[in-house]
C-alpha atoms as a PDB file:
ATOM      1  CA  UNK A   1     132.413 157.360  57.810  1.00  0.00           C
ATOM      2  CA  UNK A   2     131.520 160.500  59.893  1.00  0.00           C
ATOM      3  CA  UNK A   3     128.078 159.487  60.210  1.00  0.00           C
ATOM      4  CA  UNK A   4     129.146 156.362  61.832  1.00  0.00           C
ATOM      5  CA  UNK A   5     131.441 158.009  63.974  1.00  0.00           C
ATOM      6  CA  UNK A   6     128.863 160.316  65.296  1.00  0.00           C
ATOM      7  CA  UNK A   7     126.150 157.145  65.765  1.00  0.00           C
ATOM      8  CA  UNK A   8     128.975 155.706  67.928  1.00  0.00           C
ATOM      9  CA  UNK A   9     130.022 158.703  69.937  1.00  0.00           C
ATOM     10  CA  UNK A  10     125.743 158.870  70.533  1.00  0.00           C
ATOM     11  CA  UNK A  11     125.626 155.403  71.428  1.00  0.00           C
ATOM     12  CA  UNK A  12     128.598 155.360  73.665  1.00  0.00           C
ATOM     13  CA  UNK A  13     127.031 158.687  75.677  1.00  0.00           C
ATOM     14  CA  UNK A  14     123.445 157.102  75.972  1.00  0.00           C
ATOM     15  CA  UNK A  15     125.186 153.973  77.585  1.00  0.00           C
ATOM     16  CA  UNK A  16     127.331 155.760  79.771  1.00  0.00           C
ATOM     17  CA  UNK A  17     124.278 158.091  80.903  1.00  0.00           C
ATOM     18  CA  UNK A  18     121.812 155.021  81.103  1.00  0.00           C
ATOM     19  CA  UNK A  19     124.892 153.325  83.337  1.00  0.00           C
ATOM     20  CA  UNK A  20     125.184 156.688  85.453  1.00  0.00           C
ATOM     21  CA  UNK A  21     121.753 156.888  86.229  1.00  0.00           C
ATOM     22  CA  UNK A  22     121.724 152.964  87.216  1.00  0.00           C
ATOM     23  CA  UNK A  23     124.792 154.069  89.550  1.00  0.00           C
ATOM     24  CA  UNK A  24     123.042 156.688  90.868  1.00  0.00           C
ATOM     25  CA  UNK A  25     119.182 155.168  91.304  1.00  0.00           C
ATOM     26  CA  UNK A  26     121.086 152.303  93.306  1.00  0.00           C
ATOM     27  CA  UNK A  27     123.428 154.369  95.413  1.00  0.00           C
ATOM     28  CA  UNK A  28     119.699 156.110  96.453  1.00  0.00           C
ATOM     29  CA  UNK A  29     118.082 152.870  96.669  1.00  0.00           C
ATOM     30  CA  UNK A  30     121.060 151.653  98.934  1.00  0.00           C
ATOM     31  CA  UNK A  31     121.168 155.191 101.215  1.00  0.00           C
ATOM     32  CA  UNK A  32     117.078 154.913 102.065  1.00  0.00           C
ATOM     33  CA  UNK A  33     117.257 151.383 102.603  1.00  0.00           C
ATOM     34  CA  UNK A  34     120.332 152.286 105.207  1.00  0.00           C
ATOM     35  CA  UNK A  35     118.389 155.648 106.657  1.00  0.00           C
ATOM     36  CA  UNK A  36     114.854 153.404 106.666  1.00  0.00           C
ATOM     37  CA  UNK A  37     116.959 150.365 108.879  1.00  0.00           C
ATOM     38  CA  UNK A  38     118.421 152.922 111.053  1.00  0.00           C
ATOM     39  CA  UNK A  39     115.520 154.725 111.958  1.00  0.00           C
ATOM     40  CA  UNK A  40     114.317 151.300 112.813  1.00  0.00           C
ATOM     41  CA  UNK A  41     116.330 150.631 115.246  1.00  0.00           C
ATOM     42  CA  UNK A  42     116.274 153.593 116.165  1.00  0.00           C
ATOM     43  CA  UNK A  43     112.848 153.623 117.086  1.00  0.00           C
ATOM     44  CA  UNK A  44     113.678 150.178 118.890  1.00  0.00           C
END
């Protein structure tokens, strides 16, 4: 019973750590793509 209560609780943090770094990687993905676009015009 504890054993699969531990493989859970390590299951349930990978997700939420695979999910965070998702969040994150897009959020970045989303800032250059603004900072790259407004340079461009910018530059215009």
């Amino acid at each position: 019973y504890q054993v699969l209560v531990v493989y859970q609780v390590l299951v349930v943090y990978q997700v939420l750590v695979v999910y965070q770094v998702l969040v994150v990687y897009q959020v970045l993905v989303v800032y250059q793509v603004l900072v790259v676009h407004q340079v461009a015009v910018l530059d215009r």
